[in-house]
Each structure stands twice: as C-alpha cells, then as structure tokens.
Protein backbone atom coordinates (compact mmCIF):
# COMPACT_ATOMS: atom_id res chain seq x y z
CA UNK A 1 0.00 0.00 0.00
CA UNK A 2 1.35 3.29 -0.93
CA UNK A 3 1.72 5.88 1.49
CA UNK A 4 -0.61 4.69 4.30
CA UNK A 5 -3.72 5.02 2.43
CA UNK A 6 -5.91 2.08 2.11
CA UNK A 7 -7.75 2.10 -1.42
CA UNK A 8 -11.03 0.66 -0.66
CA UNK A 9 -12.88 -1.81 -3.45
CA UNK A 10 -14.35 -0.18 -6.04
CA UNK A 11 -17.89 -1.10 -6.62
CA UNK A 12 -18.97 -4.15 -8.34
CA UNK A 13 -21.39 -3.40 -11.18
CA UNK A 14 -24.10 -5.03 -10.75
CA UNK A 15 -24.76 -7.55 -13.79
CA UNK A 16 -27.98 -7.33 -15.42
CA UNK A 17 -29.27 -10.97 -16.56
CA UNK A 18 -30.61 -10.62 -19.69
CA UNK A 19 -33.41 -13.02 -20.72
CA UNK A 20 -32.62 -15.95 -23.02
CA UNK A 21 -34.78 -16.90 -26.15
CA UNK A 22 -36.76 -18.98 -23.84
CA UNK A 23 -37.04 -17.54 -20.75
CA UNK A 24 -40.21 -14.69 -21.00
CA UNK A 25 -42.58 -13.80 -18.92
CA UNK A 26 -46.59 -15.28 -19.06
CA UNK A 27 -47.02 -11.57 -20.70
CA UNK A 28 -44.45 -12.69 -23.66
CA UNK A 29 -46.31 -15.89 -23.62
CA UNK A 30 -49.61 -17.47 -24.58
CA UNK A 31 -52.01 -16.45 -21.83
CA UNK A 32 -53.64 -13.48 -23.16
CA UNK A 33 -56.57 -15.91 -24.05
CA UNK A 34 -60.04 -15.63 -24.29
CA UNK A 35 -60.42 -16.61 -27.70
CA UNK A 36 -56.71 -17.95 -28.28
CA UNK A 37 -55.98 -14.21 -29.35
CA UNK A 38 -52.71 -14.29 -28.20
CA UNK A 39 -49.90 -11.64 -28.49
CA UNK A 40 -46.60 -12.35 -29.14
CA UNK A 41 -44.73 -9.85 -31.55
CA UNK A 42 -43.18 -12.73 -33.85
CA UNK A 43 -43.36 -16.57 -33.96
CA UNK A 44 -44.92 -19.09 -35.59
CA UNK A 45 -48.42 -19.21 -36.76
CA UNK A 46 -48.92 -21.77 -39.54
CA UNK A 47 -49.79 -24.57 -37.11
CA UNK A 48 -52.99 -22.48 -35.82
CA UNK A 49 -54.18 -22.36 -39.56
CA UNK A 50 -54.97 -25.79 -39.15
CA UNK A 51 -56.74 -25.52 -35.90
CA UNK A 52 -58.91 -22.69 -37.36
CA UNK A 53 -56.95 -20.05 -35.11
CA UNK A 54 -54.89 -17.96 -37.86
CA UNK A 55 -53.67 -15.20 -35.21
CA UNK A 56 -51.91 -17.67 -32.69
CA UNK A 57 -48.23 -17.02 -32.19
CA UNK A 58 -45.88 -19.13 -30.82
CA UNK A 59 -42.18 -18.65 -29.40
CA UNK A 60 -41.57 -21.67 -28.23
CA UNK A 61 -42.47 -25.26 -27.93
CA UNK A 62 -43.04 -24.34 -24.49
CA UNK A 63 -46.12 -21.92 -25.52
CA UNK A 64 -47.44 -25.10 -26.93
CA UNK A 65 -47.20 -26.82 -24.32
CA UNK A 66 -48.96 -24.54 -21.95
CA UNK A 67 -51.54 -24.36 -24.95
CA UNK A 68 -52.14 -28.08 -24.67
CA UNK A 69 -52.41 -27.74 -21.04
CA UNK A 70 -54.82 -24.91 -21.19
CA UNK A 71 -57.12 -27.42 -23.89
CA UNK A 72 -58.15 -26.57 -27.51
CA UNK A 73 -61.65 -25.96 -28.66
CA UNK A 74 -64.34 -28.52 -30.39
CA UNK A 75 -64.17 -26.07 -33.12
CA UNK A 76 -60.59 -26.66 -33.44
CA UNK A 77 -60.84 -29.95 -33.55
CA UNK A 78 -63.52 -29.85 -36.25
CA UNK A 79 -61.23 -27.21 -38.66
CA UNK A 80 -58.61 -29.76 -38.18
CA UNK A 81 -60.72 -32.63 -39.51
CA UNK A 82 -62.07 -30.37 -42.18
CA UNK A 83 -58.54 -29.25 -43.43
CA UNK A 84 -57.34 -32.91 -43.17
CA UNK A 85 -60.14 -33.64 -45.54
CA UNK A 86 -62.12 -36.21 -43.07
CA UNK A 87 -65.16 -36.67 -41.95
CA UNK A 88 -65.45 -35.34 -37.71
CA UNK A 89 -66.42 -38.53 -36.94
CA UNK A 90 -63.42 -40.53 -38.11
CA UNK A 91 -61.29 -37.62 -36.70
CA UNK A 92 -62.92 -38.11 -33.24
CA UNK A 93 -62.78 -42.10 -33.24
CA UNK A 94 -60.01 -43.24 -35.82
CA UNK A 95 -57.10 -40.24 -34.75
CA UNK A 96 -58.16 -38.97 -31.49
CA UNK A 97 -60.07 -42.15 -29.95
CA UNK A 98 -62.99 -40.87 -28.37
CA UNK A 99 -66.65 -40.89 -29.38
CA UNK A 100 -68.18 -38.82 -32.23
CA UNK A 101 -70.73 -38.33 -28.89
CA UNK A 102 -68.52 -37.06 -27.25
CA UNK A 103 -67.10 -34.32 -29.74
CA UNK A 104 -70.69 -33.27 -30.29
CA UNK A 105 -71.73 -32.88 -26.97
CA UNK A 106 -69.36 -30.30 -26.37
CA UNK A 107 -69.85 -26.77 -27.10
CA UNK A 108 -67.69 -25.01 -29.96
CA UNK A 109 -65.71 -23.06 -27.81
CA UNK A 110 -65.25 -25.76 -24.73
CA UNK A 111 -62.00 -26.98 -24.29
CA UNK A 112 -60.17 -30.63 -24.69
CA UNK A 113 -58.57 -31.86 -21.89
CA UNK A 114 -54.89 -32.08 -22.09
CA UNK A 115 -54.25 -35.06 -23.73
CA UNK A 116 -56.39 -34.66 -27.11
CA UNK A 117 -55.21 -31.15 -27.17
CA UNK A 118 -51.65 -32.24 -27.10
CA UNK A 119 -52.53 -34.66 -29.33
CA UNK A 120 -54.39 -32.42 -32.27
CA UNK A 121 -51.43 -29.52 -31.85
CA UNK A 122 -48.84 -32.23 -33.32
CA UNK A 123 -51.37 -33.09 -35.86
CA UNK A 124 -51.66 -29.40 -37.00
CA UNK A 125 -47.60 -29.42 -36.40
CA UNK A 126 -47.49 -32.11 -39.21
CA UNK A 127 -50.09 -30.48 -41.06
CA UNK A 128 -48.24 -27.20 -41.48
CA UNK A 129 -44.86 -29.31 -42.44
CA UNK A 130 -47.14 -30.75 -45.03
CA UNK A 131 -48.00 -27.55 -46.17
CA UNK A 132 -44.05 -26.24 -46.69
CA UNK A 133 -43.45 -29.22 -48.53
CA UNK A 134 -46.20 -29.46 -50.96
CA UNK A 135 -47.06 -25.47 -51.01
CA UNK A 136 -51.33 -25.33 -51.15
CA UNK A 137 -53.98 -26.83 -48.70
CA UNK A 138 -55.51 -28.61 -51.12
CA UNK A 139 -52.14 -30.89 -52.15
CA UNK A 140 -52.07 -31.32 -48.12
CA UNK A 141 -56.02 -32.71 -48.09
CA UNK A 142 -54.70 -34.67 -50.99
CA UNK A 143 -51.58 -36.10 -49.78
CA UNK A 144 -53.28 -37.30 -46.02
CA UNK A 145 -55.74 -38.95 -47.83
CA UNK A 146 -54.49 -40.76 -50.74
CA UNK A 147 -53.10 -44.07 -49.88
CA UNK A 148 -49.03 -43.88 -49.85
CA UNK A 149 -46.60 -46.70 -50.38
CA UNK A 150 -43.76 -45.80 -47.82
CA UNK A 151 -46.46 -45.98 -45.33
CA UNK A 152 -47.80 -49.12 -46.14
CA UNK A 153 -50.57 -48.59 -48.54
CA UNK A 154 -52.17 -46.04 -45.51
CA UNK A 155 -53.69 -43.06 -45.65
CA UNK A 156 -51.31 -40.81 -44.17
CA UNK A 157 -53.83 -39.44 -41.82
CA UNK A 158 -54.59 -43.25 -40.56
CA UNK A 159 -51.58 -42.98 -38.63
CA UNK A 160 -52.14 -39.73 -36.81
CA UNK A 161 -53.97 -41.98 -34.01
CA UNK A 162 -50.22 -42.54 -32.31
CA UNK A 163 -47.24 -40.81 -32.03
CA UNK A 164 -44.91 -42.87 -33.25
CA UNK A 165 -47.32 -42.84 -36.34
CA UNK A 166 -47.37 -39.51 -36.57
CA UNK A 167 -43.56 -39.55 -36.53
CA UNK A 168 -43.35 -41.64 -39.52
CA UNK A 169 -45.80 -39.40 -41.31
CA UNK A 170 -43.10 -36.67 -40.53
CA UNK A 171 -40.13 -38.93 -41.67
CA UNK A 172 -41.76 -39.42 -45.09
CA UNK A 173 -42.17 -35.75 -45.69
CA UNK A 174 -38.93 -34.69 -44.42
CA UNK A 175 -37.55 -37.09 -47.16
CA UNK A 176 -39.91 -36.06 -49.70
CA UNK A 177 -38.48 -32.30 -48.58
CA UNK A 178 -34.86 -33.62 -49.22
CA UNK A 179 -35.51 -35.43 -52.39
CA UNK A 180 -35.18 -39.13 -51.20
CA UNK A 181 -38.62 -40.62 -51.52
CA UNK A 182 -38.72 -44.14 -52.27
C-alpha cells in the first residue's frame, strides 16, 4: 500500500441478466386468451391455420405446451378434420379415440382436456410441415388422404392416431423435402 492510504474496493457493477430466447414472462407468452388471441410480436403461426386459429403465435415449444395444457376448442378440432379432408367422426374415433358423442356434446368453444389437445397440436404441427413441402392446402387434403406406399398402402392421416405414427408421417415428408422418396 502506498503511502498509508488504504484504497477501498471499487464497486462491483451489478450484472444485469438478460433473458434468453426462452425464458419470457406469461405476458411474452400465450395467456392473453379468451379466444386464443394471443400476443406475441413474432413466432410461428402456420400450425394455428390448421386448428382454425390464424392469429396464434408461438415462441416456443413451451407456448405449446402450456396451450395443450390450457385445452383446444371442439371447433378446433372440427377445422382440423375439415382441413385434413375427413369426416369429424373418423377424426374423433379413428385419430383422437374418443366418441363422435362425445365431440358433439361439447360446445364449440369448450376446451379438450390435455391429452387430445396435445394430441391435435402435433397433428396441425405435421399439417403445417405438409403444407411447406407441398405449397397449397388442397395438395395437403390430398396427400393425407391418398393411400401412400412408404407408409404401407395407408392413408397418411390413418396414422395420426399414435405418435410414433405420426412420426413416420413426418419422416416421409422430411424425405420427400430432401428429395429421397422411395
């Protein structure tokens, strides 16, 4: 120490945390509901399209997540079938397995319970990756409902009752995306 004087620390700045991609608040997020009108300045909103809900926006798979918790609508469920090109009652009891009853019985705007919901978001997930590959909603209708060899003779959207089925659907349009159907 020079000449007797004792320098004391200086200061420590104070770090500010800045938030990461993926950590926002529930004001960033989905839960400005009522109507699944929720705000989010960018993200992705082709998967909504599918579930009749154009102005969703998503930033992460987390906000779907919390969607699926929170339950989609019976009209949801119904654009879905529509846009797949299938009657409601095979969506309700060949993809979703539950009664055309009970899709019916609920009110257009009551919600799914978590499962279903989960289940008809990674539809409308595969849906919209349908869409960037073949480039019009009618070629998607077309495409889930035509039989398809790599998928043994199915209907594509015959195998949207499981995930693993669904995941093959995916596999066969990411390599009709890449150029390596067969």
């Amino acid at each position: 120490m020079k000449s007797g004087v004792r320098k004391s620390p200086s200061p420590k700045k104070k770090k500010t945390a800045s938030r990461s991609y993926h950590q926002k608040t529930e004001a960033e997020s989905i839960v400005q509901d009522p109507d699944l009108a929720y705000s989010i300045s960018s993200g992705v909103t082709g998967v909504f399209r599918w579930l009749g809900e154009a102005s969703v926006r998503i930033l992460s798979e987390f906000d779907y997540i919390m969607l699926g918790e929170k339950g989609v609508t019976r009209r949801s469920i119904e654009s879905l079938a529509r846009f797949l090109g299938i009657s409601r009652k095979a969506m309700a009891e060949e993809v979703l397995d539950v009664s055309v009853k009970t899709l019916e019985r609920k009110s257009a705007t009551e919600r799914f319970n978590k499962k279903i919901s989960s289940h008809a978001i990674e539809i409308a997930k595969v849906m919209e990756h349908a869409y960037q590959v073949f480039g019009s909603e009618e070629k998607v209708r077309h495409w889930f409902t035509t039989p398809n060899r790599a998928l043994h003779n199915k209907q594509p959207y015959q195998l949207l009752d499981t995930f693993t089925g669904i995941s093959l659907v995916t596999d066969v349009l990411v390599r009709i995306e890449e150029g390596v159907y067969a």
